[in-house]
C-alpha atoms as a PDB file:
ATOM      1  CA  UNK A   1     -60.381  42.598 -42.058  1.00  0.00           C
ATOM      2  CA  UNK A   2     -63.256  40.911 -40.309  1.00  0.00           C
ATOM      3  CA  UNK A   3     -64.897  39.876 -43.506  1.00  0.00           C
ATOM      4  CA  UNK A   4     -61.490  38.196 -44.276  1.00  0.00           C
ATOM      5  CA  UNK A   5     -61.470  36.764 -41.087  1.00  0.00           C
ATOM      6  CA  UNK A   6     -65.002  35.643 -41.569  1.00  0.00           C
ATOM      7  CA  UNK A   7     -64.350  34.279 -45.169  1.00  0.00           C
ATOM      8  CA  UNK A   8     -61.363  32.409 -43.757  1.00  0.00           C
ATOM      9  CA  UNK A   9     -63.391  30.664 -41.279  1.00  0.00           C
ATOM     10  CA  UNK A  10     -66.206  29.820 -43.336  1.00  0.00           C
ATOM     11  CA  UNK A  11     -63.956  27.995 -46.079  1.00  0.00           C
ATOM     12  CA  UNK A  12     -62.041  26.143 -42.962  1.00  0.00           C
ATOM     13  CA  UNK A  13     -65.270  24.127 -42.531  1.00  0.00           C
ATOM     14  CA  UNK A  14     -66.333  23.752 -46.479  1.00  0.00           C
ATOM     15  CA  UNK A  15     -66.463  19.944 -46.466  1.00  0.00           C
ATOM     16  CA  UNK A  16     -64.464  18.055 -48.945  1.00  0.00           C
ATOM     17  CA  UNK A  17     -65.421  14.694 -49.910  1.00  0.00           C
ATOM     18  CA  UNK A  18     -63.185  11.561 -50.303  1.00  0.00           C
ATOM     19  CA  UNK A  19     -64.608   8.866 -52.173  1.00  0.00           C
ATOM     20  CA  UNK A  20     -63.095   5.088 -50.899  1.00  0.00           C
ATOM     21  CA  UNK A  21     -64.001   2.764 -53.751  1.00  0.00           C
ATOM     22  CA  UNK A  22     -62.689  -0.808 -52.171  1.00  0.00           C
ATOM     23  CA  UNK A  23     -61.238  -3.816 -54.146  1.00  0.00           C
ATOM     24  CA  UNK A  24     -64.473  -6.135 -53.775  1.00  0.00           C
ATOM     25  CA  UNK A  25     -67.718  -6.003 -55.062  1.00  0.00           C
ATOM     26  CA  UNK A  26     -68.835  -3.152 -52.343  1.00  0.00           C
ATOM     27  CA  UNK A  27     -70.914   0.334 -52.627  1.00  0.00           C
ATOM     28  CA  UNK A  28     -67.976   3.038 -52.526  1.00  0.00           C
ATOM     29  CA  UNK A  29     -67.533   4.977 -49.467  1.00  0.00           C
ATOM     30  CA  UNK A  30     -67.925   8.856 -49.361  1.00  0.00           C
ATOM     31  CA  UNK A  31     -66.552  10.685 -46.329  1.00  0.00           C
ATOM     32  CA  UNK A  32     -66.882  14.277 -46.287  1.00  0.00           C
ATOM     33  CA  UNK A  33     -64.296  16.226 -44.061  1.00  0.00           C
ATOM     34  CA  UNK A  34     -63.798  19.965 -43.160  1.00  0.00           C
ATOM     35  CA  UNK A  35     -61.263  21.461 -44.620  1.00  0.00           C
ATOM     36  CA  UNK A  36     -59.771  21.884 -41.882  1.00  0.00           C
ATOM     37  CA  UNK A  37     -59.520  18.477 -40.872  1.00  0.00           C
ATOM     38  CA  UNK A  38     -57.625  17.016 -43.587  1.00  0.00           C
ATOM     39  CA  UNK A  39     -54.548  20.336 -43.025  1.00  0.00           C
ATOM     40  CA  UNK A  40     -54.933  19.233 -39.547  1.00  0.00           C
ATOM     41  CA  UNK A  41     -54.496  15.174 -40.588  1.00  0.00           C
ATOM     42  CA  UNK A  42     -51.717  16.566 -42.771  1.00  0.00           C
ATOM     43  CA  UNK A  43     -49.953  18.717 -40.447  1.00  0.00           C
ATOM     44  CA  UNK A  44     -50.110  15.726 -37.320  1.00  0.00           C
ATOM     45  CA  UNK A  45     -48.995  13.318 -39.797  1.00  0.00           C
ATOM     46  CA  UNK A  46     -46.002  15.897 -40.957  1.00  0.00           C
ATOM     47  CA  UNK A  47     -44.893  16.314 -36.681  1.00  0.00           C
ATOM     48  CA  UNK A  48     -45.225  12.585 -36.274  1.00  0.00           C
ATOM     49  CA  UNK A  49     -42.926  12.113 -38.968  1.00  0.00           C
ATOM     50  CA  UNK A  50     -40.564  14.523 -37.822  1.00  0.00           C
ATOM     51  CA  UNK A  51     -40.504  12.953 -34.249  1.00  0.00           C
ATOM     52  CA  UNK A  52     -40.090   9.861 -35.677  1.00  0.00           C
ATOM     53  CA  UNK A  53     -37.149  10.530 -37.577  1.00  0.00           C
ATOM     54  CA  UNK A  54     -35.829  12.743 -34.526  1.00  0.00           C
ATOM     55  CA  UNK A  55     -35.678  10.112 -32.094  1.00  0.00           C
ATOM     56  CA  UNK A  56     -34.418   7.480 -34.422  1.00  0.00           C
ATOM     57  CA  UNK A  57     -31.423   9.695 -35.438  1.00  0.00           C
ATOM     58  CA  UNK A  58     -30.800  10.752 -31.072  1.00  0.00           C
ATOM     59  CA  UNK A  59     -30.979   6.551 -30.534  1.00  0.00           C
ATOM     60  CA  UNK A  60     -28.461   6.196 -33.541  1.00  0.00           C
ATOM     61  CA  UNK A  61     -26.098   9.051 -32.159  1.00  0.00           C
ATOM     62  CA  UNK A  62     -26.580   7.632 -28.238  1.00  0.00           C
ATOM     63  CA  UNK A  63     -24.998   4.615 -29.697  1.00  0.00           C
ATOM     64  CA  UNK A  64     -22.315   5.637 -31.148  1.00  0.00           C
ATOM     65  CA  UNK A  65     -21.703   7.982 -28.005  1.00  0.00           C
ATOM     66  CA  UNK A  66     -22.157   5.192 -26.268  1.00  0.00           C
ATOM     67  CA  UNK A  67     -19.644   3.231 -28.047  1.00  0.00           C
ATOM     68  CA  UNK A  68     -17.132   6.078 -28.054  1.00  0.00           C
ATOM     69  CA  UNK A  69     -17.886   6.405 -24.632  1.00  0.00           C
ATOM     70  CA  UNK A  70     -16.831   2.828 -23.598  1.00  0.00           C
ATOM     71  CA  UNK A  71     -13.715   2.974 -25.882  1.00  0.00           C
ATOM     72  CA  UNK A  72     -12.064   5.989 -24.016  1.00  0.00           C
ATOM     73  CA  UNK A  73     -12.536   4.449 -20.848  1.00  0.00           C
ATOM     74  CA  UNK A  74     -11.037   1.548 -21.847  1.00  0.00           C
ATOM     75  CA  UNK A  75      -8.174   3.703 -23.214  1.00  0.00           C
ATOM     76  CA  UNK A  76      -8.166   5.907 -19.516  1.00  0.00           C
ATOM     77  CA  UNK A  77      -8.136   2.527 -17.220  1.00  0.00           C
ATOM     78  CA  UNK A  78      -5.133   1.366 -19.334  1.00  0.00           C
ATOM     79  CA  UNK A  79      -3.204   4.635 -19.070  1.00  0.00           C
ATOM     80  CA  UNK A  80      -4.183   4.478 -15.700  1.00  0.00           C
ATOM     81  CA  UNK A  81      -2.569   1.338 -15.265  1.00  0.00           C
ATOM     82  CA  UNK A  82       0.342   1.636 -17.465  1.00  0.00           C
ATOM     83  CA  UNK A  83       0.979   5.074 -15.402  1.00  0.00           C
ATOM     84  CA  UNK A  84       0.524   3.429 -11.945  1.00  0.00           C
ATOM     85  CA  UNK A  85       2.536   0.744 -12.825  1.00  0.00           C
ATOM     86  CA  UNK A  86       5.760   3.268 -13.751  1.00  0.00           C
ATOM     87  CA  UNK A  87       5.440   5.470 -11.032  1.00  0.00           C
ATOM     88  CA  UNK A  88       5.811   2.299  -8.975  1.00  0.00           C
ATOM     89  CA  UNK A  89       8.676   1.171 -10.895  1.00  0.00           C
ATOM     90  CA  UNK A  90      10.224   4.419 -10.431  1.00  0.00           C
ATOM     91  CA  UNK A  91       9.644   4.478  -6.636  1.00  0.00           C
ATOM     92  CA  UNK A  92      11.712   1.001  -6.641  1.00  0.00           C
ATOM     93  CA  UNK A  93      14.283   1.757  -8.761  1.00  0.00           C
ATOM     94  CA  UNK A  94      14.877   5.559  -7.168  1.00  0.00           C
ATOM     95  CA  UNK A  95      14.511   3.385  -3.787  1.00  0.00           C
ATOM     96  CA  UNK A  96      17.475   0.768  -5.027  1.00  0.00           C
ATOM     97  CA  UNK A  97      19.552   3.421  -6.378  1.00  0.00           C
ATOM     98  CA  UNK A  98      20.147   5.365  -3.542  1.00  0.00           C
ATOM     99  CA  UNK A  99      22.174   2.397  -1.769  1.00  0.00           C
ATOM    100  CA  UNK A 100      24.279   3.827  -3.508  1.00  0.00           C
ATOM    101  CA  UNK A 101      26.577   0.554  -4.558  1.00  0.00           C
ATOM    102  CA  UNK A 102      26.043  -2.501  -6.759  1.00  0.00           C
ATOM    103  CA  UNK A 103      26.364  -4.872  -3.586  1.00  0.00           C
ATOM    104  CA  UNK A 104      23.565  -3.278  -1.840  1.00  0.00           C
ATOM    105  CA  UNK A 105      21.536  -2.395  -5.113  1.00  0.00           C
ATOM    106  CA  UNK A 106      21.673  -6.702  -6.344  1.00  0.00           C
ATOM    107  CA  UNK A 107      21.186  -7.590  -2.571  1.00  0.00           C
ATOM    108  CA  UNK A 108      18.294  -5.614  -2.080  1.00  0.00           C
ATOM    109  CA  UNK A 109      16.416  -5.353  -5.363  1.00  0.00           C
ATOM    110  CA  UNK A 110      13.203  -7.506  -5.604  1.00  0.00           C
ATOM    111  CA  UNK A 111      12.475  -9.374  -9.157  1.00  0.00           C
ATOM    112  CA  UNK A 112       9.424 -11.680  -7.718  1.00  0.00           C
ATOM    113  CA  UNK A 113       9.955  -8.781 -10.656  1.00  0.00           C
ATOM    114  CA  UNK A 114       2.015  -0.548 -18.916  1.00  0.00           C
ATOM    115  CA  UNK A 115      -5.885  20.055 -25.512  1.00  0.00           C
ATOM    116  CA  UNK A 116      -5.937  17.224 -27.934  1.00  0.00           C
ATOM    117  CA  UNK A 117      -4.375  13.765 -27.360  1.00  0.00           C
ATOM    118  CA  UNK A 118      -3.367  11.222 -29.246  1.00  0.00           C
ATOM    119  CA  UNK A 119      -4.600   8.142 -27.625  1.00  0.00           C
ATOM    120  CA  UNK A 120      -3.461   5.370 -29.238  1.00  0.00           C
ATOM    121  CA  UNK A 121       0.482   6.863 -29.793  1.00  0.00           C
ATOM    122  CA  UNK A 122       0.450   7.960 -26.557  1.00  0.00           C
ATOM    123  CA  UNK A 123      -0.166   4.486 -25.348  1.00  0.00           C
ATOM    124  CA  UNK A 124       2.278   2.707 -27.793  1.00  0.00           C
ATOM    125  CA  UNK A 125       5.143   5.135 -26.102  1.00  0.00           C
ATOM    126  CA  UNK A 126       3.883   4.315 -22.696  1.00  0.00           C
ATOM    127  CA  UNK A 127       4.152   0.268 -23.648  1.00  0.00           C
ATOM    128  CA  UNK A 128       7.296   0.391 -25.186  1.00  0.00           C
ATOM    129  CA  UNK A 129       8.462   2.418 -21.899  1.00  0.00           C
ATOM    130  CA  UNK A 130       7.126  -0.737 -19.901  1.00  0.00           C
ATOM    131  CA  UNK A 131       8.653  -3.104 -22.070  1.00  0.00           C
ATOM    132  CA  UNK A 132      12.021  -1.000 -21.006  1.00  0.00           C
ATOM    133  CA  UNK A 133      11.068  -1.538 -17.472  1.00  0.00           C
ATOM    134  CA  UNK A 134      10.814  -4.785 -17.694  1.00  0.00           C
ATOM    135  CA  UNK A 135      14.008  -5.639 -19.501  1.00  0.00           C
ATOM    136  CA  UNK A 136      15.316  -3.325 -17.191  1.00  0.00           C
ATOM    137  CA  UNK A 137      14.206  -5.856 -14.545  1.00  0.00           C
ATOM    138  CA  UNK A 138      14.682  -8.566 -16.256  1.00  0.00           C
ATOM    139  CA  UNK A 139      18.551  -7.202 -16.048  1.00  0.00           C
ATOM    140  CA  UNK A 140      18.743  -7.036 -12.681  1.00  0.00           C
ATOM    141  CA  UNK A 141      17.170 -10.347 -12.160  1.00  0.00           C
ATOM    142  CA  UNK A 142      19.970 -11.929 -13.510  1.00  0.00           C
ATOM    143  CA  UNK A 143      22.376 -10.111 -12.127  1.00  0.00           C
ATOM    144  CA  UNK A 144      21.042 -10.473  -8.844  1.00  0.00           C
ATOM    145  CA  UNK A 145      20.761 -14.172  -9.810  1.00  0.00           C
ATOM    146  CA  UNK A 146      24.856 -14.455 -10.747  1.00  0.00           C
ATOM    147  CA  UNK A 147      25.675 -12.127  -7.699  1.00  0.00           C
ATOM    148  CA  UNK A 148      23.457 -14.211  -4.988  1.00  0.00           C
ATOM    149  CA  UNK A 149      25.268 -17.216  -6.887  1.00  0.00           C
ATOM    150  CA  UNK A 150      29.094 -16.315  -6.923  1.00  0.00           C
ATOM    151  CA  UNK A 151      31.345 -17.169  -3.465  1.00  0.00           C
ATOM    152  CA  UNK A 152      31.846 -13.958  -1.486  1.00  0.00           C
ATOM    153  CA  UNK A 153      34.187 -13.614   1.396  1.00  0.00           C
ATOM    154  CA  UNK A 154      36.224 -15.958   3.778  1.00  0.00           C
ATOM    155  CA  UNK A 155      34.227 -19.202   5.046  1.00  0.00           C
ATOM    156  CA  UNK A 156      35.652 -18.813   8.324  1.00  0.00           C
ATOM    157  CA  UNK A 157      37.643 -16.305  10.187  1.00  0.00           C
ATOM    158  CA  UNK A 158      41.267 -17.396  10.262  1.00  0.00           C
ATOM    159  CA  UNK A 159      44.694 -17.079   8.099  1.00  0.00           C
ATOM    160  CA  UNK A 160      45.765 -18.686   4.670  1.00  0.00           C
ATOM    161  CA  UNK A 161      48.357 -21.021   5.529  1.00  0.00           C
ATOM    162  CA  UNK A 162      48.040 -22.977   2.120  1.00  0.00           C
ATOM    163  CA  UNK A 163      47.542 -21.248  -1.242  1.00  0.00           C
ATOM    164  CA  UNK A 164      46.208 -22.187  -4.939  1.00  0.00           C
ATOM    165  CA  UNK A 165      48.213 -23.511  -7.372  1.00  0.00           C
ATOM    166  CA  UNK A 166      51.658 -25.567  -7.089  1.00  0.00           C
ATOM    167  CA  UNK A 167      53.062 -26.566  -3.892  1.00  0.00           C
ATOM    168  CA  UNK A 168      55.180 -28.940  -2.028  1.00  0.00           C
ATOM    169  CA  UNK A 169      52.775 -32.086  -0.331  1.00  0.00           C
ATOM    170  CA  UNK A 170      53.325 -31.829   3.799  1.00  0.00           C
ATOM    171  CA  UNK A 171      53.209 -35.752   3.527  1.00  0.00           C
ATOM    172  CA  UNK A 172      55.435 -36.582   1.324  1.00  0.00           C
ATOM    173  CA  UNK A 173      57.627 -33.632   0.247  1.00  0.00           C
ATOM    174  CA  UNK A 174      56.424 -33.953  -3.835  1.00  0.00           C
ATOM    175  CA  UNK A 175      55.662 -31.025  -5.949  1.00  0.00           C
ATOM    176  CA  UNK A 176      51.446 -31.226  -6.529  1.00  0.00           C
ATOM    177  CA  UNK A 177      48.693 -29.182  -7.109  1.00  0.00           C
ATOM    178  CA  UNK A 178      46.922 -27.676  -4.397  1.00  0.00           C
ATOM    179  CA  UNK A 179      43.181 -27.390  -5.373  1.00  0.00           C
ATOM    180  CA  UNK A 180      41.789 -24.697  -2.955  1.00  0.00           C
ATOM    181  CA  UNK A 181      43.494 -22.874  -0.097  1.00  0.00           C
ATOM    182  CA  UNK A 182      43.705 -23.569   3.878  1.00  0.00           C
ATOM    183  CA  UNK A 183      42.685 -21.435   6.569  1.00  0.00           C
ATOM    184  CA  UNK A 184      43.587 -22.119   9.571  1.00  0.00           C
ATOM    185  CA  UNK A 185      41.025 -21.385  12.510  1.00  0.00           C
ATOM    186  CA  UNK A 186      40.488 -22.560  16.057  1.00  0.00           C
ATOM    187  CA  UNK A 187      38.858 -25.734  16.884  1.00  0.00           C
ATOM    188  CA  UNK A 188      34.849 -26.020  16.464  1.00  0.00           C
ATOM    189  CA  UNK A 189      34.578 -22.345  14.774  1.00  0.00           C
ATOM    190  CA  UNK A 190      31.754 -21.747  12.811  1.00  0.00           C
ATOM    191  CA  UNK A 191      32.343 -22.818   8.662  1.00  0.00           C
ATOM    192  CA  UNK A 192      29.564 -20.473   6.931  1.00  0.00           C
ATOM    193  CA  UNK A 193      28.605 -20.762   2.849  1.00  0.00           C
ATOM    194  CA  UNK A 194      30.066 -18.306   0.900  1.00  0.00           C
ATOM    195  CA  UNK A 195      27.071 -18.079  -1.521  1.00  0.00           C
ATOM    196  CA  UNK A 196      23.460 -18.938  -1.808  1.00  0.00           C
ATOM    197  CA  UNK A 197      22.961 -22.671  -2.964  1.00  0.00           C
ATOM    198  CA  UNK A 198      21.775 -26.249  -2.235  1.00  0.00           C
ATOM    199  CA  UNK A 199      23.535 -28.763  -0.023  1.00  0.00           C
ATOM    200  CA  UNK A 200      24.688 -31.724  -2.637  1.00  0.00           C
ATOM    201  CA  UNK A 201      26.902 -33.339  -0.321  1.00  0.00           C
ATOM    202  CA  UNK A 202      27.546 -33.245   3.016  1.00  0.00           C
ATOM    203  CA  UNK A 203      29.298 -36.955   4.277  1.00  0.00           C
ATOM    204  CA  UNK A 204      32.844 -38.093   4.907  1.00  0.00           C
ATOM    205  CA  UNK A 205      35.600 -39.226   2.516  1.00  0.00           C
ATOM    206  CA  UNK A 206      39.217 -40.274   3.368  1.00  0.00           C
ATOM    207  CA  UNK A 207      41.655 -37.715   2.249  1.00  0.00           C
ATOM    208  CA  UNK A 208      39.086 -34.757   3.346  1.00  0.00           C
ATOM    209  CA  UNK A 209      37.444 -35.724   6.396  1.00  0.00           C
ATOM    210  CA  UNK A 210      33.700 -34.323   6.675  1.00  0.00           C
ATOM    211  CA  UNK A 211      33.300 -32.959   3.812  1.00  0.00           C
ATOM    212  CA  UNK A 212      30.422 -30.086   2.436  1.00  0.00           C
ATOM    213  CA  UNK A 213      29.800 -29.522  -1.004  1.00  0.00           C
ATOM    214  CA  UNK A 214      27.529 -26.336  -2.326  1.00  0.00           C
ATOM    215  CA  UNK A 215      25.646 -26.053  -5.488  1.00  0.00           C
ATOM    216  CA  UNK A 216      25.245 -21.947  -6.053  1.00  0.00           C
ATOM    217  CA  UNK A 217      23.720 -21.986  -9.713  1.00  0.00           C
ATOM    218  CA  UNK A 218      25.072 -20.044 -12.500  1.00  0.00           C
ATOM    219  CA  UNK A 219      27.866 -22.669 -12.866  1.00  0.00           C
ATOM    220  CA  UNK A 220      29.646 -21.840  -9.472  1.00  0.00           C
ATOM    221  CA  UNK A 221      30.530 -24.485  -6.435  1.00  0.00           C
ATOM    222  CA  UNK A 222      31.863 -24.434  -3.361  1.00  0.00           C
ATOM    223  CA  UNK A 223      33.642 -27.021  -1.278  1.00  0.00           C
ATOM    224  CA  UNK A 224      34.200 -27.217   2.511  1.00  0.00           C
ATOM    225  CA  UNK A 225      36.917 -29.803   3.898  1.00  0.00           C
ATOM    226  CA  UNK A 226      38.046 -31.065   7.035  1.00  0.00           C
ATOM    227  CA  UNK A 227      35.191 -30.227   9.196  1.00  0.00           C
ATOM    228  CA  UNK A 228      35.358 -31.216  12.787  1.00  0.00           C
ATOM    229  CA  UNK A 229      31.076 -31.527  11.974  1.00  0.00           C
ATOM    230  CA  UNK A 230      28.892 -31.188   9.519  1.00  0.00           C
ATOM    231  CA  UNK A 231      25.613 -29.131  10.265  1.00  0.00           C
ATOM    232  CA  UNK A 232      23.875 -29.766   7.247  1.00  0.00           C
ATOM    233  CA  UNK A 233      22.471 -32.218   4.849  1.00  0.00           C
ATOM    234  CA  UNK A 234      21.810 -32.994   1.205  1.00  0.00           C
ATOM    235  CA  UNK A 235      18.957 -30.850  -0.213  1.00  0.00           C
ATOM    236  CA  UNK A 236      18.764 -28.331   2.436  1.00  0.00           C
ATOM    237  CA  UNK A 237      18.998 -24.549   0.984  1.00  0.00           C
ATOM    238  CA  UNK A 238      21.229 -22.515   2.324  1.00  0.00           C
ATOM    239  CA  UNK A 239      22.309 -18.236   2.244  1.00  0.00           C
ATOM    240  CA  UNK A 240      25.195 -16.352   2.031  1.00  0.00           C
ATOM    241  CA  UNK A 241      26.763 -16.865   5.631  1.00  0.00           C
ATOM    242  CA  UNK A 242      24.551 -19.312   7.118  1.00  0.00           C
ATOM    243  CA  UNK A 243      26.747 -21.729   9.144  1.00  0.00           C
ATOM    244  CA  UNK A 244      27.231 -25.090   7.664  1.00  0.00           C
ATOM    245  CA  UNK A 245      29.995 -26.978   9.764  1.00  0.00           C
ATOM    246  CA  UNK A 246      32.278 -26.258  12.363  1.00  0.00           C
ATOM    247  CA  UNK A 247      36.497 -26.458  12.012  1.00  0.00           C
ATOM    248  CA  UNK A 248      38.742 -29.255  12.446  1.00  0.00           C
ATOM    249  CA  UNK A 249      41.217 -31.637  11.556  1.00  0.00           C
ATOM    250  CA  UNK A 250      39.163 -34.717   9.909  1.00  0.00           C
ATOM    251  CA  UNK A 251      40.864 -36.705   6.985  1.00  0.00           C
ATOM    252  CA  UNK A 252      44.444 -36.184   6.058  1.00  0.00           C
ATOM    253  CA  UNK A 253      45.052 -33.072   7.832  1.00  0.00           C
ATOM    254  CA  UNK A 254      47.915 -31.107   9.875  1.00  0.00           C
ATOM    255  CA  UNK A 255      46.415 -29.285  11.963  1.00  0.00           C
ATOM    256  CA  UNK A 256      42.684 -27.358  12.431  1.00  0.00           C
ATOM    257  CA  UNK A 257      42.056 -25.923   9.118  1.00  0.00           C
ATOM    258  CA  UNK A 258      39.468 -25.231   6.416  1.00  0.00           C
ATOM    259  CA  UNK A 259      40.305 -26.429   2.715  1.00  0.00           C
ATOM    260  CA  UNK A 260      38.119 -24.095   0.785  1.00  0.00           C
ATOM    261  CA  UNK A 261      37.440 -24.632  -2.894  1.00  0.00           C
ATOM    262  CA  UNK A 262      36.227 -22.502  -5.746  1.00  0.00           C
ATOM    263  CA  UNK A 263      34.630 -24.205  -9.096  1.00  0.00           C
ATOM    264  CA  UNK A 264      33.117 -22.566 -12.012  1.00  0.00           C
ATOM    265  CA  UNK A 265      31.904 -25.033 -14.718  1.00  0.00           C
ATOM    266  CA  UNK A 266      33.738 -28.165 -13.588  1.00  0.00           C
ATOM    267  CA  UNK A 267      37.125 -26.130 -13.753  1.00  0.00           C
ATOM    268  CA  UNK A 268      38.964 -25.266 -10.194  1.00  0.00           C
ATOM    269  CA  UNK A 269      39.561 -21.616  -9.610  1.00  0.00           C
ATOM    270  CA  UNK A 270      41.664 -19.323  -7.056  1.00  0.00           C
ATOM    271  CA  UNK A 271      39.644 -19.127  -4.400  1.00  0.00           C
ATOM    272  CA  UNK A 272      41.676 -15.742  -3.595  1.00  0.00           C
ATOM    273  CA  UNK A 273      39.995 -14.292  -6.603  1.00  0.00           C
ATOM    274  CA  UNK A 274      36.404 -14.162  -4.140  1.00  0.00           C
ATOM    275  CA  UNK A 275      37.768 -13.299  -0.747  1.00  0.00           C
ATOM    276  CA  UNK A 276      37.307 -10.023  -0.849  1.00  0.00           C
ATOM    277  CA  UNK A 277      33.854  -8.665   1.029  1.00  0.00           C
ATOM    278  CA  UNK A 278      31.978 -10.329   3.227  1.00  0.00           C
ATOM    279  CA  UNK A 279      30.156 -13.995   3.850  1.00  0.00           C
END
């Protein structure tokens, strides 16, 4: 065994020579090297190879961790969202829906209205389930919209004296058509809007005395007649039983008394038909 060991050692250092002849006109080089030198040139070139290759193929998979990395976050921060953004609409809508009427519900609602997983269906289901949201809200918007818009209530507190439709003239005795109804009410009483809208007139004519006009939107007017005073102007905004003139007897009149007229698309209506509730 120790002569094997010996024989071992002593061929590790046998030099072997490596002749380097170069291009030009120059003497040849001869390099003699242990044995052992050139396995061990061999063997440090083989690792550095190796360790090469290693961290080229950890920097190619970092990337594309990387990569992968950033993609599912992006994917988590919109779930995220999408998630947050339901559970809010469901706080709203549980919130509206325990007022437990449509009144309160269009009065109320505000429209100043996103083991293994699939990913990408999962978020296509969540989207389409926002979409629903907000055609849900979209909905409500406009029904809030024609609710806030169409007349509501008595303008002022007092009996009907004078109905829609056909009727005898207290001037002259003729058959003609009576275009709203009269209330009658004490003197100076508050006149209050029957609907949200915009003042477009608000001056005196002949037949009606002070007169009020109210644009509401979706198609709807309302008219105000006889007023003892007008208390607001052209332009001004105004809600659902804010006070807008005060009773009397202006105009052609018999008495203290508010003519109250309904419109819907340039066509009179009953004003009966929107009475009911309050202003």
């Amino acid at each position: 065994m120790f002569h094997r060991m010996k024989w071992l050692f002593k061929k590790s250092f046998t030099p072997i020579t490596i002749m380097v002849v170069p291009h030009a006109n120059l003497r040849s080089i001869n390099l003699k090297i242990p044995a052992i030198g050139v396995l061990t040139s061999i063997l440090f070139s083989m690792v550095g190879t190796w360790y090469v290759f290693s961290v080229a193929v950890k920097g190619l998979e970092y990337e594309s961790m990387s990569r992968k990395l950033d993609y599912y976050s992006n994917q988590f921060s919109q779930w995220n969202a999408t998630v947050s953004a339901l559970k809010q609409a469901e706080g709203d809508f549980r919130r509206l829906f325990s007022l437990n009427s449509k009144e309160n519900v269009l009065e109320n609602v505000d429209t100043s209205f996103s083991g293994a997983v699939d990913l990408k269906n999962l978020m296509l289901e969540l989207l389409k389930t926002v979409e629903s949201v907000d055609e849900i809200k979209d909905y409500l918007r406009t029904q809030k919209d024609i609710y806030m818009a169409t007349p509501k209530g008595y303008p002022v507190a007092g009996n009907i004296t004078s109905r829609f439709g056909k009727r005898l003239s207290p001037f002259n005795g003729e058959n003609v058509f009576h275009s709203g109804i009269d209330i009658a009410s004490s003197p100076g009483a508050p006149v209050r809007t029957t609907a949200d809208g915009v003042v477009s007139y608000s001056g005196w004519t002949t037949n009606s005395g002070n007169v009020i006009v109210i644009e509401h939107g979706c198609g709807f007017s309302t008219i105000y007649a006889h007023n003892k005073k007008n208390g607001v102007k052209v332009g001004q905004r105004v809600k659902r039983g804010e006070v807008v003139g005060y009773v009397g007897s202006t105009g052609k009149s018999t008495g203290p008394h508010v003519h109250y007229e309904v419109w819907k698309n340039g066509r009179h209506m009953n004003p009966q038909k929107f009475l009911q509730g309050r202003s």
